[in-house]
N, C-alpha and C. Protein backbone atom coordinates (compact mmCIF):
# COMPACT_ATOMS: atom_id res chain seq x y z
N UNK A 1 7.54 32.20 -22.80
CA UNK A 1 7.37 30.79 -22.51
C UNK A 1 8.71 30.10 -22.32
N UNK A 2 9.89 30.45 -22.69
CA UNK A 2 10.98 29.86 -22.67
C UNK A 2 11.68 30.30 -21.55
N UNK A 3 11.29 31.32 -20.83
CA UNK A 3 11.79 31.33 -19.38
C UNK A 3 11.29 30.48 -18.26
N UNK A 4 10.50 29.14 -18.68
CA UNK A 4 9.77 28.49 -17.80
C UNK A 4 10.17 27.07 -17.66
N UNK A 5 10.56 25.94 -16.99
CA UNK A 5 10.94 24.73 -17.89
C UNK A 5 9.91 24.02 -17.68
N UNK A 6 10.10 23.05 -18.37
CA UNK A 6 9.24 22.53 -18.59
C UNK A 6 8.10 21.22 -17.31
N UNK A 7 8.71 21.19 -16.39
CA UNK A 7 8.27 20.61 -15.53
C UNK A 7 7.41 21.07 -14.53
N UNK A 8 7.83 22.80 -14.11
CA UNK A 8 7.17 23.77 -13.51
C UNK A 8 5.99 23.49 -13.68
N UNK A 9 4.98 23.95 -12.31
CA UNK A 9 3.59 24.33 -12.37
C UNK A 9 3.38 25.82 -12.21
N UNK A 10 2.40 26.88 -13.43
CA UNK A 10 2.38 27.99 -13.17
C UNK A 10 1.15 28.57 -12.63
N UNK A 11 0.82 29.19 -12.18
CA UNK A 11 -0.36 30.11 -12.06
C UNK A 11 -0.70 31.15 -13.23
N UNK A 12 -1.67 31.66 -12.51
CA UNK A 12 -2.21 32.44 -14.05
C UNK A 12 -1.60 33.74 -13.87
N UNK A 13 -1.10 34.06 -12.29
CA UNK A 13 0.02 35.77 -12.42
C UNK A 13 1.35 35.46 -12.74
N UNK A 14 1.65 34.10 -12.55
CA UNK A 14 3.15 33.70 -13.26
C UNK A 14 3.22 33.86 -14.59
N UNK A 15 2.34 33.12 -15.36
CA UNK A 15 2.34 33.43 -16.85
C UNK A 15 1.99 34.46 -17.42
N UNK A 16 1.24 35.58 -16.89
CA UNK A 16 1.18 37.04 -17.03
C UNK A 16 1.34 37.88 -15.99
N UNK A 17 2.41 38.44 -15.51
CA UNK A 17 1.93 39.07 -14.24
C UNK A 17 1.77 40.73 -14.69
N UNK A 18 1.18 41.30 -13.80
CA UNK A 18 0.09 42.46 -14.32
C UNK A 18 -0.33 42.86 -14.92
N UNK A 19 -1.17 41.55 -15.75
CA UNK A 19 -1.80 42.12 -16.98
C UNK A 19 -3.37 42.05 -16.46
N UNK A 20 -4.22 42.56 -17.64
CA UNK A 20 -5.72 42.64 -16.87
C UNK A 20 -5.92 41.24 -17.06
N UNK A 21 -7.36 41.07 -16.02
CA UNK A 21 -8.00 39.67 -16.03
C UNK A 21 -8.10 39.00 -17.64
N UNK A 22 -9.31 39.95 -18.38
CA UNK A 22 -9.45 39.25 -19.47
C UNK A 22 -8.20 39.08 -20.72
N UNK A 23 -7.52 39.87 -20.67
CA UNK A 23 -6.15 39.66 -21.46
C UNK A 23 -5.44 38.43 -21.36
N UNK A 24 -5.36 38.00 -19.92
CA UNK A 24 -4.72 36.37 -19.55
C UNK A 24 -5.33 35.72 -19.41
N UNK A 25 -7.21 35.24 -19.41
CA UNK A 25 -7.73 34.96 -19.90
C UNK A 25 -7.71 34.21 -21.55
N UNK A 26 -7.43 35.42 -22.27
CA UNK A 26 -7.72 34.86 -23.75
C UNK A 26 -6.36 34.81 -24.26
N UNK A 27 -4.87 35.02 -23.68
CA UNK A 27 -3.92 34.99 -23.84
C UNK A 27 -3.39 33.33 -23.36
N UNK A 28 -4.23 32.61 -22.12
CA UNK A 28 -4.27 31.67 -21.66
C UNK A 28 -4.66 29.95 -22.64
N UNK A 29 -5.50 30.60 -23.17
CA UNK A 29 -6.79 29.96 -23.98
C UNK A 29 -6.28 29.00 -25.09
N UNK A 30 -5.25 31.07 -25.72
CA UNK A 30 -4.83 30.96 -27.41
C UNK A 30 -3.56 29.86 -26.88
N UNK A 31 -2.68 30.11 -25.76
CA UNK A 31 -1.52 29.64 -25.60
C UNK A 31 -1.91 28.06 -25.28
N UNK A 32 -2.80 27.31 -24.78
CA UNK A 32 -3.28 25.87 -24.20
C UNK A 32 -4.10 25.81 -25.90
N UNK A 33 -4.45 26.82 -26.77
CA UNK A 33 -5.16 25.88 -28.02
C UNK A 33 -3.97 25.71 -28.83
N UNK A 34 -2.72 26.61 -28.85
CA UNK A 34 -1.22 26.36 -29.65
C UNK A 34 -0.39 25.04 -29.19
N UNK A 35 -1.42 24.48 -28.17
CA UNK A 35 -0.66 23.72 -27.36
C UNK A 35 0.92 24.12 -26.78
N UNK A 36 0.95 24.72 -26.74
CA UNK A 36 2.21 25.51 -25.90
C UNK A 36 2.16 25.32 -24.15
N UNK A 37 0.95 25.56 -23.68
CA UNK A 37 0.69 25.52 -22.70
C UNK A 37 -0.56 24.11 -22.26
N UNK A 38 -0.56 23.93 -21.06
CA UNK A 38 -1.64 22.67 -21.14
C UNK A 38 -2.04 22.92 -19.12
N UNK A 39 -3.37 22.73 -19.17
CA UNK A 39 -3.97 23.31 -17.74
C UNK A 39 -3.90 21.72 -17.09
N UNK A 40 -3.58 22.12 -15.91
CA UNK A 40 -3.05 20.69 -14.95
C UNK A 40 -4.20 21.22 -13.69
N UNK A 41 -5.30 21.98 -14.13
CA UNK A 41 -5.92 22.47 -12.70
C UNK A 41 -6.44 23.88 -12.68
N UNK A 42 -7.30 24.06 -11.46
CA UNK A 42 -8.01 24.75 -11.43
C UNK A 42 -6.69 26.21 -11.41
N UNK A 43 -6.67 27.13 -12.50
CA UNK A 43 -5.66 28.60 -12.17
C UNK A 43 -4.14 27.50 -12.37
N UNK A 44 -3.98 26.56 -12.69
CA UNK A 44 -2.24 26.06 -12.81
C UNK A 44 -2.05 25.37 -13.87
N UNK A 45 -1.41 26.09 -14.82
CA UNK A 45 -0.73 25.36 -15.50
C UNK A 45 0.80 24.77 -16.23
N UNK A 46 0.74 24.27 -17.03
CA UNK A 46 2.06 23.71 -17.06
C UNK A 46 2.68 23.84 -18.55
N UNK A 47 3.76 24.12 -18.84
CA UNK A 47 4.24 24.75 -20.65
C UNK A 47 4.26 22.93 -21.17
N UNK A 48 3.28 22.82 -22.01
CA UNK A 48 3.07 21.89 -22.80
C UNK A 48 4.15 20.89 -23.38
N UNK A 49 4.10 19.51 -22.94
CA UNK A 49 4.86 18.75 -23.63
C UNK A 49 4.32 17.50 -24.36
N UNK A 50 4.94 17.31 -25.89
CA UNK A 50 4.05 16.65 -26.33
C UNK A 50 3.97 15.31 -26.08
N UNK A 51 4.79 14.54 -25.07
CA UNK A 51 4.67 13.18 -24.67
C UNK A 51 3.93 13.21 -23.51
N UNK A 52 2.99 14.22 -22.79
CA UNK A 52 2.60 14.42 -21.70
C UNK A 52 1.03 13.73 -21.71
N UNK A 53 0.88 13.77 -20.42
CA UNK A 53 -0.54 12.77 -20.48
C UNK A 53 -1.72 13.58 -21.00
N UNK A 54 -3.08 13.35 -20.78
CA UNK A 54 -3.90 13.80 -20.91
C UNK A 54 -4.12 15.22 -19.97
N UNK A 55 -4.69 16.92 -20.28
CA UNK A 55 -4.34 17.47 -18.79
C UNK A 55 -6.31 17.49 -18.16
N UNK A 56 -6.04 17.84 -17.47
CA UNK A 56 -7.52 17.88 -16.23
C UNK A 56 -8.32 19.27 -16.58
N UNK A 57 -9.66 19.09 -17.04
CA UNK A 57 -10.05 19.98 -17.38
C UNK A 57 -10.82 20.43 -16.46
N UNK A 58 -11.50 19.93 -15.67
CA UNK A 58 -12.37 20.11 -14.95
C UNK A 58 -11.89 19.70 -13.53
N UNK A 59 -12.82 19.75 -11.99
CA UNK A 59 -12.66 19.13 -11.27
C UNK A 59 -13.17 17.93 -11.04
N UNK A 60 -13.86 17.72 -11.79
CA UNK A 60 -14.47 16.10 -12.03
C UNK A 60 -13.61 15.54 -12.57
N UNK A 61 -12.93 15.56 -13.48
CA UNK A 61 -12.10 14.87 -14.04
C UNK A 61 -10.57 14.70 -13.52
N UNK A 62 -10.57 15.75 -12.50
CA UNK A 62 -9.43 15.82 -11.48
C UNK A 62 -9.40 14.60 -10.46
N UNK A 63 -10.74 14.59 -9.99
CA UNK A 63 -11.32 13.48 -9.40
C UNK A 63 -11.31 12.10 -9.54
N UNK A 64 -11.85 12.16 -10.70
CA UNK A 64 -11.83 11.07 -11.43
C UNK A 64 -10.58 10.11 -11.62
N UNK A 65 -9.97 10.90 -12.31
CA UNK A 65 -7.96 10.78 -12.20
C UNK A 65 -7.21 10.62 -11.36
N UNK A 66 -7.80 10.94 -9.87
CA UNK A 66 -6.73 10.70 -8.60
C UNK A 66 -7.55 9.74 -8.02
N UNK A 67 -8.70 9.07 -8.37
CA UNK A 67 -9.63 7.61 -7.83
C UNK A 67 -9.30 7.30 -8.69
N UNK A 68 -9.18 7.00 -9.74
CA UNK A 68 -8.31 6.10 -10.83
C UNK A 68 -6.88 5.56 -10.70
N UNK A 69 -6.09 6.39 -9.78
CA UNK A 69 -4.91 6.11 -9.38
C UNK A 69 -4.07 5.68 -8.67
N UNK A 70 -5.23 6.16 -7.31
CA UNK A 70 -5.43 5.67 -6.25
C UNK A 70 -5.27 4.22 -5.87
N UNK A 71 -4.62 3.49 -4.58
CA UNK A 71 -4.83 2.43 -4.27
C UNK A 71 -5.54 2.04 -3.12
N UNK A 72 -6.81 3.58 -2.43
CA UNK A 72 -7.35 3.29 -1.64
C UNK A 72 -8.46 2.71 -2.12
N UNK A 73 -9.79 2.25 -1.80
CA UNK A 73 -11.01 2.32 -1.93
C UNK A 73 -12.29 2.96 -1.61
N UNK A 74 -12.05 3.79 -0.12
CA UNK A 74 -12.38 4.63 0.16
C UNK A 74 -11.99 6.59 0.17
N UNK A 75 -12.84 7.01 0.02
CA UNK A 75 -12.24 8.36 -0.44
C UNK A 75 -13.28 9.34 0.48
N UNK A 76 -13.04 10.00 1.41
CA UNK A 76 -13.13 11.15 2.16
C UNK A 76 -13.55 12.35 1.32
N UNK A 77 -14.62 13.50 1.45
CA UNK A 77 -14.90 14.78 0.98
C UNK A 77 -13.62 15.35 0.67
N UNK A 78 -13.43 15.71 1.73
CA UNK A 78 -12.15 16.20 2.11
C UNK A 78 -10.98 15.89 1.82
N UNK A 79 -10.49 14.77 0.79
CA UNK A 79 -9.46 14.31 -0.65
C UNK A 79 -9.30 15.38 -1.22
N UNK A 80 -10.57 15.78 -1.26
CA UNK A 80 -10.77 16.25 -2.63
C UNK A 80 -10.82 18.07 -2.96
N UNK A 81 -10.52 18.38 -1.39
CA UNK A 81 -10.69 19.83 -1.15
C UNK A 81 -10.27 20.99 -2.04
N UNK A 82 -8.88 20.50 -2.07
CA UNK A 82 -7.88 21.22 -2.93
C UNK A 82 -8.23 21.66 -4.33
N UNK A 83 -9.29 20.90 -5.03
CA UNK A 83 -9.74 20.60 -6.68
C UNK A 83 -10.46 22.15 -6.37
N UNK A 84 -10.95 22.45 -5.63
CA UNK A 84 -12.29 23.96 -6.21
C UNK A 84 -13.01 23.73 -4.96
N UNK A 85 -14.06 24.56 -4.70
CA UNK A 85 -14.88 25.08 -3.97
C UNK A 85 -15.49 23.95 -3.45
N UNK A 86 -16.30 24.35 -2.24
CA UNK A 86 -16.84 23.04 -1.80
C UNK A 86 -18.49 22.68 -2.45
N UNK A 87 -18.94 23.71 -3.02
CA UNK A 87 -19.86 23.43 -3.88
C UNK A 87 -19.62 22.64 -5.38
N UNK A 88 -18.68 23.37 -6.01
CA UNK A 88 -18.08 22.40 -6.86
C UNK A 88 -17.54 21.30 -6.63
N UNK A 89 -16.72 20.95 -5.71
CA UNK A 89 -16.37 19.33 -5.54
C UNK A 89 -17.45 18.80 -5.36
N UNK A 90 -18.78 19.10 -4.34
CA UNK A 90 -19.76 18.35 -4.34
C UNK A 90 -20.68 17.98 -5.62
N UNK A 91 -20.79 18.91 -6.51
CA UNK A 91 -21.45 18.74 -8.17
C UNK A 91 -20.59 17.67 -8.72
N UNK A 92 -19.66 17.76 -8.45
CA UNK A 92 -18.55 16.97 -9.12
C UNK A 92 -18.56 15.58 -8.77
N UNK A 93 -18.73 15.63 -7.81
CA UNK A 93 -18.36 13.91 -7.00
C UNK A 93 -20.22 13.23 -6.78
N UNK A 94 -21.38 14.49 -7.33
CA UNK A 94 -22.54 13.35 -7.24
C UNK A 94 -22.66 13.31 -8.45
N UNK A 95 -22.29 14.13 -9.48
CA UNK A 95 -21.90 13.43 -10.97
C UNK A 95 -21.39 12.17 -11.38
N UNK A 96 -19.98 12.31 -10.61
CA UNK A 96 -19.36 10.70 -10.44
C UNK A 96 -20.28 9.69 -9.93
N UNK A 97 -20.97 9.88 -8.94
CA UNK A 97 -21.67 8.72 -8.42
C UNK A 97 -23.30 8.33 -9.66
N UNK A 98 -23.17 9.38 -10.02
CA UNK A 98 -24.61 9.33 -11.47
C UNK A 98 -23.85 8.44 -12.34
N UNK A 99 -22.80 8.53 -12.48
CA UNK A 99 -21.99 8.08 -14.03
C UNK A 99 -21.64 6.92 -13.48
N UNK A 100 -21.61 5.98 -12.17
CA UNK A 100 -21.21 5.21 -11.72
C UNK A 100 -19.78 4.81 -11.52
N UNK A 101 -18.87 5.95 -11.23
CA UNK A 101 -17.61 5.85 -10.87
C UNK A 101 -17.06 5.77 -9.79
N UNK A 102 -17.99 5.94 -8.66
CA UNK A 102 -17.88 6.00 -7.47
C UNK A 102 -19.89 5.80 -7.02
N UNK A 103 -19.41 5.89 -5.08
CA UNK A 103 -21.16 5.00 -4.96
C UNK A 103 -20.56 5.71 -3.22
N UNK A 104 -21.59 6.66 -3.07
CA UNK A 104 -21.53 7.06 -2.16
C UNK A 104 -22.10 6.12 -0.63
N UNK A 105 -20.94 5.97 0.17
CA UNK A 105 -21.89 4.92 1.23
C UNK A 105 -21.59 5.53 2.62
N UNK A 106 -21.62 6.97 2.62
CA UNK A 106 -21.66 7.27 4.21
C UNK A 106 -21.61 8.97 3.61
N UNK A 107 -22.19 9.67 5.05
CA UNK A 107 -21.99 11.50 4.31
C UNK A 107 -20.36 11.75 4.70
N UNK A 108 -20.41 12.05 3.40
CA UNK A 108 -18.38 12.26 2.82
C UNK A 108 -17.73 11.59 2.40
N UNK A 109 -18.20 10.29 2.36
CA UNK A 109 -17.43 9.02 1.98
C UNK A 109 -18.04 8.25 0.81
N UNK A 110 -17.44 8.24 -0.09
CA UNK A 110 -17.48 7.58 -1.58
C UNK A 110 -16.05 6.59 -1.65
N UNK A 111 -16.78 5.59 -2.41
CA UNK A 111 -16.13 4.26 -2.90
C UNK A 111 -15.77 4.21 -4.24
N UNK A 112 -15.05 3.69 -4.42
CA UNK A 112 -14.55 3.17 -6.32
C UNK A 112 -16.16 2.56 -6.46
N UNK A 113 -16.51 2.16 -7.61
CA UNK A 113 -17.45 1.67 -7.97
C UNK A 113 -17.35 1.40 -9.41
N UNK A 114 -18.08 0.13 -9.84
CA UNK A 114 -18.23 -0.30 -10.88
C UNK A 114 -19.56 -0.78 -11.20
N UNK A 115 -20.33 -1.13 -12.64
CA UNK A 115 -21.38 -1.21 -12.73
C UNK A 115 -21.46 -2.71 -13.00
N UNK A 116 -22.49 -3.03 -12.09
CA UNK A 116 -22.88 -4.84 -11.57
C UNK A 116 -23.41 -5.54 -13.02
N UNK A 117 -23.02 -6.23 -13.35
CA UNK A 117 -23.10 -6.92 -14.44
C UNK A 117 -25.06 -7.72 -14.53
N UNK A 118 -25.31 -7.77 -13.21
CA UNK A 118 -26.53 -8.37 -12.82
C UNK A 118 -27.42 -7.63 -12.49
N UNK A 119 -27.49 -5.95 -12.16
CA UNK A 119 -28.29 -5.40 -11.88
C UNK A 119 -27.69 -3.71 -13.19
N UNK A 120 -26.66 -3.83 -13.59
CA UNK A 120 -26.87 -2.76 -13.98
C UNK A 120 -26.29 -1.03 -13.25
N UNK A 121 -26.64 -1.01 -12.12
CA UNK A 121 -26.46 -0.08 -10.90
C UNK A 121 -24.69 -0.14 -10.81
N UNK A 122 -24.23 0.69 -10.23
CA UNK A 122 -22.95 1.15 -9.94
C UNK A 122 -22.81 0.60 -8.48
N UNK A 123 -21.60 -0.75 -8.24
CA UNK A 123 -21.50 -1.09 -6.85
C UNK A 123 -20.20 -1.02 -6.04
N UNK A 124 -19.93 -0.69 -5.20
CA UNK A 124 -18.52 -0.89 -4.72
C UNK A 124 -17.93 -1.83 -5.16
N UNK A 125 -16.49 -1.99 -5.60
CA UNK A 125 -15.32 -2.79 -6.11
C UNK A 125 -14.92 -3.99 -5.31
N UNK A 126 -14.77 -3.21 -3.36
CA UNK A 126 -15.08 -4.59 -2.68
C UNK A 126 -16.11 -4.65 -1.68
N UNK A 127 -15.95 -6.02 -0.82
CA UNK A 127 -16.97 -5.60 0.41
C UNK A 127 -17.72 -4.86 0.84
N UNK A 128 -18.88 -4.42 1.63
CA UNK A 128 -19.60 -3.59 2.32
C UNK A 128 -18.41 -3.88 3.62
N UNK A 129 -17.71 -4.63 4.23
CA UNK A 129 -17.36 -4.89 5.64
C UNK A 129 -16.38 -4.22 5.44
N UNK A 130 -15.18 -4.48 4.41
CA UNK A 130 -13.98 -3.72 4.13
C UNK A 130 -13.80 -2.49 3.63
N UNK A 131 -15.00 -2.04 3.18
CA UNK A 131 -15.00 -0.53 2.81
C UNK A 131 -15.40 0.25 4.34
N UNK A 132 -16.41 -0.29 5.13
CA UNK A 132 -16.31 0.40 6.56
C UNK A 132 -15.65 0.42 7.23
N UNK A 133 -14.34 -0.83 7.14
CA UNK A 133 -13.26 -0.74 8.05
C UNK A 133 -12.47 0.58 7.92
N UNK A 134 -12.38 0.34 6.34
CA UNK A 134 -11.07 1.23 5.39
C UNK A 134 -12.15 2.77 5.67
N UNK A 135 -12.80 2.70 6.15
CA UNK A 135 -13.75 4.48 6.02
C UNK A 135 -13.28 4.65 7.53
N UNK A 136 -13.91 3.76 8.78
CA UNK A 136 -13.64 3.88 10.05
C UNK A 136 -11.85 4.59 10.38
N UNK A 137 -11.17 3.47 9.96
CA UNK A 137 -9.58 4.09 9.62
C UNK A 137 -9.19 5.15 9.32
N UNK A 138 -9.70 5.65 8.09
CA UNK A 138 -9.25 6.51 8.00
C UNK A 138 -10.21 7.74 8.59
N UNK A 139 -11.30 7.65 9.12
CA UNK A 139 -11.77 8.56 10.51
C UNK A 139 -11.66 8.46 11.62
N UNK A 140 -10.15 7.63 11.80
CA UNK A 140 -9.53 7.80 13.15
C UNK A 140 -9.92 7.16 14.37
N UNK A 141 -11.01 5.74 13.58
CA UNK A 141 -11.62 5.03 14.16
C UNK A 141 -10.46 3.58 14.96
N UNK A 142 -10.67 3.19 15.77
CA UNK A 142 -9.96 1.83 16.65
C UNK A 142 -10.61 0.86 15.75
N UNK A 143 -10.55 -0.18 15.08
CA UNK A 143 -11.38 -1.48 14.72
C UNK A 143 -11.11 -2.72 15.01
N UNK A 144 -12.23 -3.43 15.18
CA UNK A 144 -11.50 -4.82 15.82
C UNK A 144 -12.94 -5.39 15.54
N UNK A 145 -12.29 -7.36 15.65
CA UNK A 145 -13.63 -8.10 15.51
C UNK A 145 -14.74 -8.01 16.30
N UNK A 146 -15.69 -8.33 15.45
CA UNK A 146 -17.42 -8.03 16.68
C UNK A 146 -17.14 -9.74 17.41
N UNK A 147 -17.79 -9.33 18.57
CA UNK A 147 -18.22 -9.95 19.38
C UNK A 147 -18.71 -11.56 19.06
N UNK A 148 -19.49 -11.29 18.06
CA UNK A 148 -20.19 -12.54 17.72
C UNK A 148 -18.89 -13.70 16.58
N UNK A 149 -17.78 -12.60 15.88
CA UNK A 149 -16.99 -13.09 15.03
C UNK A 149 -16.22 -13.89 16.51
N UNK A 150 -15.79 -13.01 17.38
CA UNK A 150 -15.13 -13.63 18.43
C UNK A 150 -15.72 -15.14 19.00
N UNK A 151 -16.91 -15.09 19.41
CA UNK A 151 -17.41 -16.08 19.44
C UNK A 151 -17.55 -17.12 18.79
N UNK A 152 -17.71 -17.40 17.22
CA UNK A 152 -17.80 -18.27 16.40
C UNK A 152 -16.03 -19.01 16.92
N UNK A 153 -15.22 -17.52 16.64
CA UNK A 153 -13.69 -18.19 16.08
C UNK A 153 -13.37 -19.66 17.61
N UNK A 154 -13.99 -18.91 18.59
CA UNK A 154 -13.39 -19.73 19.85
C UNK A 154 -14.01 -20.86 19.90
N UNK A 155 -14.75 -21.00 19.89
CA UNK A 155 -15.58 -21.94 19.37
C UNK A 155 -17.55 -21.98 20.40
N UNK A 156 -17.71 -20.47 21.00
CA UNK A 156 -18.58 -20.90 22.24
C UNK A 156 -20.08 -20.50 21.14
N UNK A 157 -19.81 -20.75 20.02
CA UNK A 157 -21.16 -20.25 19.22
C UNK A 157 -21.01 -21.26 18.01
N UNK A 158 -22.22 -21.81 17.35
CA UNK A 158 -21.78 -22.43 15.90
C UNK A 158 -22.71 -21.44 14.70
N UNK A 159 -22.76 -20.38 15.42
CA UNK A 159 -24.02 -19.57 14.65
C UNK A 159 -22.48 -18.64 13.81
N UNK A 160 -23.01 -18.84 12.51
CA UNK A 160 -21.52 -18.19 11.68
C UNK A 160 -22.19 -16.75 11.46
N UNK A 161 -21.38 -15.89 11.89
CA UNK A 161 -21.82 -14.60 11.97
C UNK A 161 -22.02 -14.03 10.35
N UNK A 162 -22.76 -12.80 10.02
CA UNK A 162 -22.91 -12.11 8.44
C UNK A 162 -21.74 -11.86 8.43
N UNK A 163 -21.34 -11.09 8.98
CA UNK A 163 -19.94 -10.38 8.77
C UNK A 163 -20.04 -8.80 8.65
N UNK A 164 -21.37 -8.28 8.82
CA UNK A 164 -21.78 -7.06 8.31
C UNK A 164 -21.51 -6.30 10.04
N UNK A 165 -21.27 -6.75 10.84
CA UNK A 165 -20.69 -6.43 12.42
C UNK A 165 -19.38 -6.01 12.40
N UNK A 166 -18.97 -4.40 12.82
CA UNK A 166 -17.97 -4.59 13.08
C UNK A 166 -17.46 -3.62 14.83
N UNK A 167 -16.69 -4.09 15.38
CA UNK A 167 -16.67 -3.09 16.89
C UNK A 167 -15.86 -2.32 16.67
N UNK A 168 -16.28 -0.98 17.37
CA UNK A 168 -15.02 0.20 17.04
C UNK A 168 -14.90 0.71 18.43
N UNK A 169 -14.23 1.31 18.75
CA UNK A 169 -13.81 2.01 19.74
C UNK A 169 -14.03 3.62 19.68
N UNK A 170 -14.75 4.02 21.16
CA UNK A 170 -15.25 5.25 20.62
C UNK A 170 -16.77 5.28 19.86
N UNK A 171 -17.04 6.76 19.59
CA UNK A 171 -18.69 6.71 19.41
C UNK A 171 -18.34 6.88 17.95
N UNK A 172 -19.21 6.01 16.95
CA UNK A 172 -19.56 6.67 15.60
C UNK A 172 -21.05 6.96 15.62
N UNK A 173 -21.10 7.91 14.78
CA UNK A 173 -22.97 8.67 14.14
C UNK A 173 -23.18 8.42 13.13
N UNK A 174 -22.26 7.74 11.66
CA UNK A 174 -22.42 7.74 10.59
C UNK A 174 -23.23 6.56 10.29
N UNK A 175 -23.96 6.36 9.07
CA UNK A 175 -24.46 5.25 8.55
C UNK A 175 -23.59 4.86 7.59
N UNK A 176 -22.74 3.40 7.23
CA UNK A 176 -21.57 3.14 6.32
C UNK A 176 -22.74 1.89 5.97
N UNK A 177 -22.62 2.13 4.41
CA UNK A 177 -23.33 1.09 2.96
C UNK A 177 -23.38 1.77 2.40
N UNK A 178 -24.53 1.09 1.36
CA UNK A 178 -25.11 1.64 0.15
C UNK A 178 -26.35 0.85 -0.18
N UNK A 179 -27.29 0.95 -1.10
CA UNK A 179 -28.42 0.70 -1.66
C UNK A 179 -29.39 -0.42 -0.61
N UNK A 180 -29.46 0.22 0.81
CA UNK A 180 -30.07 -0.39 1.52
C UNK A 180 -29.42 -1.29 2.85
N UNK A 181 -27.93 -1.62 2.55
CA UNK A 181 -27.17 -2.78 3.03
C UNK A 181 -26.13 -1.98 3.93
N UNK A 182 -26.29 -1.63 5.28
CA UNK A 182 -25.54 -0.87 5.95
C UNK A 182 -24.80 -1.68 7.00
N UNK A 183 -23.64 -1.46 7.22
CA UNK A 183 -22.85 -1.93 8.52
C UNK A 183 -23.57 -1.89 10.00
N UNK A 184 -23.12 -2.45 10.95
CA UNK A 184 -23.69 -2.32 11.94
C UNK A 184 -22.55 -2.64 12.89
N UNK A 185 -22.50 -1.40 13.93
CA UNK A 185 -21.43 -0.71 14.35
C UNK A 185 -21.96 -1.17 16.23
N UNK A 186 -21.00 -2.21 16.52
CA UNK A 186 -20.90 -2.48 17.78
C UNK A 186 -19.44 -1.62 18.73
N UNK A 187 -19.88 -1.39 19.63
CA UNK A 187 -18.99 -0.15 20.29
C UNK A 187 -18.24 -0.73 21.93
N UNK A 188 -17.52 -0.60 21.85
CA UNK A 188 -16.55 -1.44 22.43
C UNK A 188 -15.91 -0.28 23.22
N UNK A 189 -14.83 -0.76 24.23
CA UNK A 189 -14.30 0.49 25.45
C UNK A 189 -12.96 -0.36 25.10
């Protein structure tokens, strides 16, 4: 352990290399329960320090920890690739949305979420309009005001638009909301 410093991230053949599976296994275990060692991830870990944060046990909690840290609001499948398998990130991230930490509002796309003081239910942090912008964006979408926002601003309409309109450029297929309340995607050249 003292050939390692302390900042390093290891793998599990770094900290034993050619030993059998179950040997570094339970050699792994004893060394993270001596606290000597502390797991930062799925196969990586790191030689234990005792001012160090909490480490990630799981990939849910990997998850959890980088949307906690995060200053986006929207979060992509595909964030999250790196954590484990794509079956496991998916267990993982509709767990989160059970526990109300997130609130899934398009396929692949999950939101921060918090639980509504008035209903109870787990709701996005902001907007339905600004979470589809911030989803569109970062799927490489063009965005710009709808038509009808255009209209109000100039003045050739006094009808004040929802705001739930937004124009993109290019084709989208996705449905962006949640619990019924979906965007509506005007398409523009």
């Amino acid at each position: 352990m003292d050939r390692f410093a302390s900042g390093d991230t290891l793998t599990r053949t770094e900290v034993a290399p050619g030993e059998n599976f179950d040997s570094v296994g339970r050699v792994l275990r004893q060394l993270i329960a001596e606290e000597k060692l502390m797991r930062v991830g799925r196969g990586r870990y790191r030689k234990a320090d005792r001012a160090a944060a909490v480490s990630v046990n799981s990939i849910g909690d990997a998850i959890e920890q980088k949307v906690r840290r995060s200053k986006r609001n929207v979060f992509l499948r595909s964030d999250f690739a790196h954590l484990g398998s794509y079956d496991g990130v998916g267990r993982a991230l509709r767990q989160r949305t059970i526990n109300g930490k997130l609130v899934q509002i398009g396929y692949g796309l999950y939101a921060k979420a918090e639980v509504s003081p008035f209903t109870g239910k787990p709701v996005p942090i902001v907007g339905i309009k600004r979470l589809a912008t911030e989803a569109l964006e970062r799927l490489g979408k063009k965005v710009s005001t709808s038509s009808f926002e255009e209209a109000y601003n100039v003045g050739r309409s006094t009808q004040v638009p929802t705001g739930r309109t937004i124009a993109v450029a290019g084709r989208v297929r996705r449905r962006i909301g949640y619990d019924g309340n979906y965007v509506l995607l005007q398409r523009i050249r």
